[in-house]
C-alpha atoms as a PDB file:
ATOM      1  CA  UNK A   1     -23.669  -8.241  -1.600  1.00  0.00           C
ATOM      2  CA  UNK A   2     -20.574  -6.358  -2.377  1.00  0.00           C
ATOM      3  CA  UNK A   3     -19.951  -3.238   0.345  1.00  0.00           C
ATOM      4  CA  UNK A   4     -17.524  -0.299  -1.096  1.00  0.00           C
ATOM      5  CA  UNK A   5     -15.802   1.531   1.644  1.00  0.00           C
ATOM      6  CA  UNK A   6     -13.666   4.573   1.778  1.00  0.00           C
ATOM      7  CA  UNK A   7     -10.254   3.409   1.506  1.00  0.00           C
ATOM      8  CA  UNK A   8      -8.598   4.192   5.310  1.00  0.00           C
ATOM      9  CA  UNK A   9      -5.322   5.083   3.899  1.00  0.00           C
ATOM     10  CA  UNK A  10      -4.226   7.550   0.852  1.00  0.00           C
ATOM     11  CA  UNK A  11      -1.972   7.594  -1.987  1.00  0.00           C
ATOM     12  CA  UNK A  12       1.283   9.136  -0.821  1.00  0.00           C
ATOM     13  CA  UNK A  13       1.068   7.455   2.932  1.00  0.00           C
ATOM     14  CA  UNK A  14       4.077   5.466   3.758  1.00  0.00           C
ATOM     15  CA  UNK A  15       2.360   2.241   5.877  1.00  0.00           C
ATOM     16  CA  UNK A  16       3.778  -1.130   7.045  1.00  0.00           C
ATOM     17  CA  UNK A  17       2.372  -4.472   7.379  1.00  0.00           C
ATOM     18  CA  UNK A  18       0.759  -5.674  10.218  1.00  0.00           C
ATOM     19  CA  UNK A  19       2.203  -9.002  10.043  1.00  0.00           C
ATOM     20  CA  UNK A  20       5.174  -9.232   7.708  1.00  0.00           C
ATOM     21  CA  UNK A  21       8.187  -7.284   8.136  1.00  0.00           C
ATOM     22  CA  UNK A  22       7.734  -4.838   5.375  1.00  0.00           C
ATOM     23  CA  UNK A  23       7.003  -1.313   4.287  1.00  0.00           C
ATOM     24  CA  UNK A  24       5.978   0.745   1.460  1.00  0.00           C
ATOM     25  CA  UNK A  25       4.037   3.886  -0.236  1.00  0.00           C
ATOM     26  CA  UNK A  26       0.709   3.572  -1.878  1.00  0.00           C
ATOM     27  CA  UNK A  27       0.499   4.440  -5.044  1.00  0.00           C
ATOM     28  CA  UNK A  28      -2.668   3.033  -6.036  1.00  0.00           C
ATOM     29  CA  UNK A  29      -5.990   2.332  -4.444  1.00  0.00           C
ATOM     30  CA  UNK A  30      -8.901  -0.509  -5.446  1.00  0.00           C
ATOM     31  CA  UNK A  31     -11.985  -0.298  -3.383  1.00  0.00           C
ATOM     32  CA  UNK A  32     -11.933  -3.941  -3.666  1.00  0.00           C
ATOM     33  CA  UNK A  33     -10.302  -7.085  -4.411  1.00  0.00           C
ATOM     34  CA  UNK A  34      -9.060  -6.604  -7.990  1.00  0.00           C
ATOM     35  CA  UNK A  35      -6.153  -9.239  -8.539  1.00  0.00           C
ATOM     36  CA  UNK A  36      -6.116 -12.583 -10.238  1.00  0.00           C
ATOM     37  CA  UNK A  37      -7.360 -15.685  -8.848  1.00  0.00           C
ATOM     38  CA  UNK A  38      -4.400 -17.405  -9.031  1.00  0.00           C
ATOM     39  CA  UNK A  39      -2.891 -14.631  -6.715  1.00  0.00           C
ATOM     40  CA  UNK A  40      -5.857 -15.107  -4.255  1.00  0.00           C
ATOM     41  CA  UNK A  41      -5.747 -18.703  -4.231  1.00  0.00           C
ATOM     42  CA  UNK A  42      -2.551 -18.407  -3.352  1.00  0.00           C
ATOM     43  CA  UNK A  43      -2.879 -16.823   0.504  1.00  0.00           C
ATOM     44  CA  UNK A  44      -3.002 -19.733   2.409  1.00  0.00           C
ATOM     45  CA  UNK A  45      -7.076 -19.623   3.758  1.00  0.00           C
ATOM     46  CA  UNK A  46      -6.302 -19.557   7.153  1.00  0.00           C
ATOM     47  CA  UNK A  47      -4.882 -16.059   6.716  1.00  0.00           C
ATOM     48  CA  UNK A  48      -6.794 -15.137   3.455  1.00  0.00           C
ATOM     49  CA  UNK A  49      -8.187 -11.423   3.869  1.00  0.00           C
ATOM     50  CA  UNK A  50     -11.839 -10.225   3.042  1.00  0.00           C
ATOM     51  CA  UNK A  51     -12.558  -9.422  -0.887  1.00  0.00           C
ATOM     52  CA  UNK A  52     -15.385  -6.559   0.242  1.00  0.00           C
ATOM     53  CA  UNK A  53     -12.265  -4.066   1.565  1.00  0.00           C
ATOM     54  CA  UNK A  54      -9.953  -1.400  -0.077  1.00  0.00           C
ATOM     55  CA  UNK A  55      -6.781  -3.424  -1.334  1.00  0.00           C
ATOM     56  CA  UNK A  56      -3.617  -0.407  -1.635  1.00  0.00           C
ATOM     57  CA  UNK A  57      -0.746  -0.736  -4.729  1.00  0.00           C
ATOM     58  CA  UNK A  58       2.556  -0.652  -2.707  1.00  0.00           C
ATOM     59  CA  UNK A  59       6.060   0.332  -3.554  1.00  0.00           C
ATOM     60  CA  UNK A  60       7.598  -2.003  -0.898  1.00  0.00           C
ATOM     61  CA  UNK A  61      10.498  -3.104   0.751  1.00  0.00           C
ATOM     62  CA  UNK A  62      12.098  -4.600   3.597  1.00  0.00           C
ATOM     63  CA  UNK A  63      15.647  -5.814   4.505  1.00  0.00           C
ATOM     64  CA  UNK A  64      16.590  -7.716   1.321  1.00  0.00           C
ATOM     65  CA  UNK A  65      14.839  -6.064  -1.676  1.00  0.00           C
ATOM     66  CA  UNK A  66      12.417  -3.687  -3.185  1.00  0.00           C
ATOM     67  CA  UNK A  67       9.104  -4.871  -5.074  1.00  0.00           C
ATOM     68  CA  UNK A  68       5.245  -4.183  -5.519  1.00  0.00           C
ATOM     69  CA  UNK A  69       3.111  -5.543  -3.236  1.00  0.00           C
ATOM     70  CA  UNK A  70      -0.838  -5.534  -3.041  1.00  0.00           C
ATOM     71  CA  UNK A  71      -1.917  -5.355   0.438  1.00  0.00           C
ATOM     72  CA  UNK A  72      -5.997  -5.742   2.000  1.00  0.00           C
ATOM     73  CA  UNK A  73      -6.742  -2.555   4.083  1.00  0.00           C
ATOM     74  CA  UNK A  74      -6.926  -5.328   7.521  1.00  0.00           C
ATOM     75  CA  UNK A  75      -3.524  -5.719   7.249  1.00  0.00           C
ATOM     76  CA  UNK A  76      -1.680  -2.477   7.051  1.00  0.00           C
ATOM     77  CA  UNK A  77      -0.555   0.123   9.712  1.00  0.00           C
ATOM     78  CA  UNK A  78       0.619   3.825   9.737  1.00  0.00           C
ATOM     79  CA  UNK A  79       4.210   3.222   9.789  1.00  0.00           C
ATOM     80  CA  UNK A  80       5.682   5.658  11.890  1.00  0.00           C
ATOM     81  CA  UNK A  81       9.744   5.383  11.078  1.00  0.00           C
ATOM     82  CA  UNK A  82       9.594   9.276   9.531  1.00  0.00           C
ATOM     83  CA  UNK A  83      11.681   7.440   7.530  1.00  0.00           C
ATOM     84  CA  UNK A  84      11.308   7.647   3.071  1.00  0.00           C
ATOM     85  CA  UNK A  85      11.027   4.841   1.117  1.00  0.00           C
ATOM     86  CA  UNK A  86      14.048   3.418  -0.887  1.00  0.00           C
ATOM     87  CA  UNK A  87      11.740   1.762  -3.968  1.00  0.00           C
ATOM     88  CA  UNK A  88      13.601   3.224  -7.130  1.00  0.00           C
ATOM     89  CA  UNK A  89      10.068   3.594  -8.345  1.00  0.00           C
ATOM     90  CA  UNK A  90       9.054   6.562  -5.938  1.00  0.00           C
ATOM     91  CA  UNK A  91      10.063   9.504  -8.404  1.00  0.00           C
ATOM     92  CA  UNK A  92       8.006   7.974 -11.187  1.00  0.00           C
ATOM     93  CA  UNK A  93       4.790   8.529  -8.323  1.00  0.00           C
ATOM     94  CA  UNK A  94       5.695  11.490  -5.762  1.00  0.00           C
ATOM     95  CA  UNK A  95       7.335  15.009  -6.562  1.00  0.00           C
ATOM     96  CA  UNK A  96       9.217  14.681  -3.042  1.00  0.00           C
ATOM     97  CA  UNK A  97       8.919  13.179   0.635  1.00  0.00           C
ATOM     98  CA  UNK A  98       7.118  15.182   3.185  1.00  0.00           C
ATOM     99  CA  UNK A  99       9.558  14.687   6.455  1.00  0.00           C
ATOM    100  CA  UNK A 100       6.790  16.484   8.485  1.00  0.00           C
ATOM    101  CA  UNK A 101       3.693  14.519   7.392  1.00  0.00           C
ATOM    102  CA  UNK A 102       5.535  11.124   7.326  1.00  0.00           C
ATOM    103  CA  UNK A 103       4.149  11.130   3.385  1.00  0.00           C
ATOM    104  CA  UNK A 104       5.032  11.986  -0.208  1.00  0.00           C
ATOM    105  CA  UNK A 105       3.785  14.022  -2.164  1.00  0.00           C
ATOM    106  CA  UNK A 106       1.638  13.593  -5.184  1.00  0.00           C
ATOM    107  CA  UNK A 107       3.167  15.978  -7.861  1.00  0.00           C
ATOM    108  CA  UNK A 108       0.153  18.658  -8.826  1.00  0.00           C
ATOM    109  CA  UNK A 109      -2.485  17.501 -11.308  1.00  0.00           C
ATOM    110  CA  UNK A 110      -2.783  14.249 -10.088  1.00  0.00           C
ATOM    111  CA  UNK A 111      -5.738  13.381  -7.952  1.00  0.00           C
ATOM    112  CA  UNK A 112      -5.079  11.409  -4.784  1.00  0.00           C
END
């Protein structure tokens, strides 16, 4: 039986990994598993995540580069830098970066 849960985190938080040294925004939100196959087969087993949790659309990075990354709700943190994001994909998402919050902001209209 498949279990929907409110996703922890919300579009606009900027979280890290818990195990991999990288960072990002969400800008999207499944409540579950919603990726190819292929993709799934491809986390080694050992390490492979639960399907029945809220997987978050990231703009990453970390030291080298800047990508998308699609993350299982176990394995992210609040990342707590109060630093923004570089991803040159952020202004197609937020309005602006919320230094207070630690978040950006989703421009108005846009449900979050």
């Amino acid at each position: 039986m498949e279990v929907n849960r409110a996703a922890k985190f919300r579009i606009g938080q900027v979280v890290q990994h818990r195990v991999y040294p990288f960072r990002g925004v969400i800008f999207d939100v499944d409540p579950t598993f919603s990726n190819s196959e292929e993709w799934w087969e491809s986390i080694p087993e050992e390490v492979r995540p639960e399907r029945d949790q809220p997987f978050y659309h990231l703009l990453a990075e970390n030291e080298e580069a800047e990508y998308i990354a699609y993350v299982s709700e176990q394995n992210l943190l609040v990342d707590r830098s109060g630093e923004p994001v570089r991803h040159p994909e952020v202004g197609d998402y937020f309005a602006e970066y919320d230094a207070d919050s630690g978040a950006y902001v989703v421009p108005s209209g846009i449900a979050n």
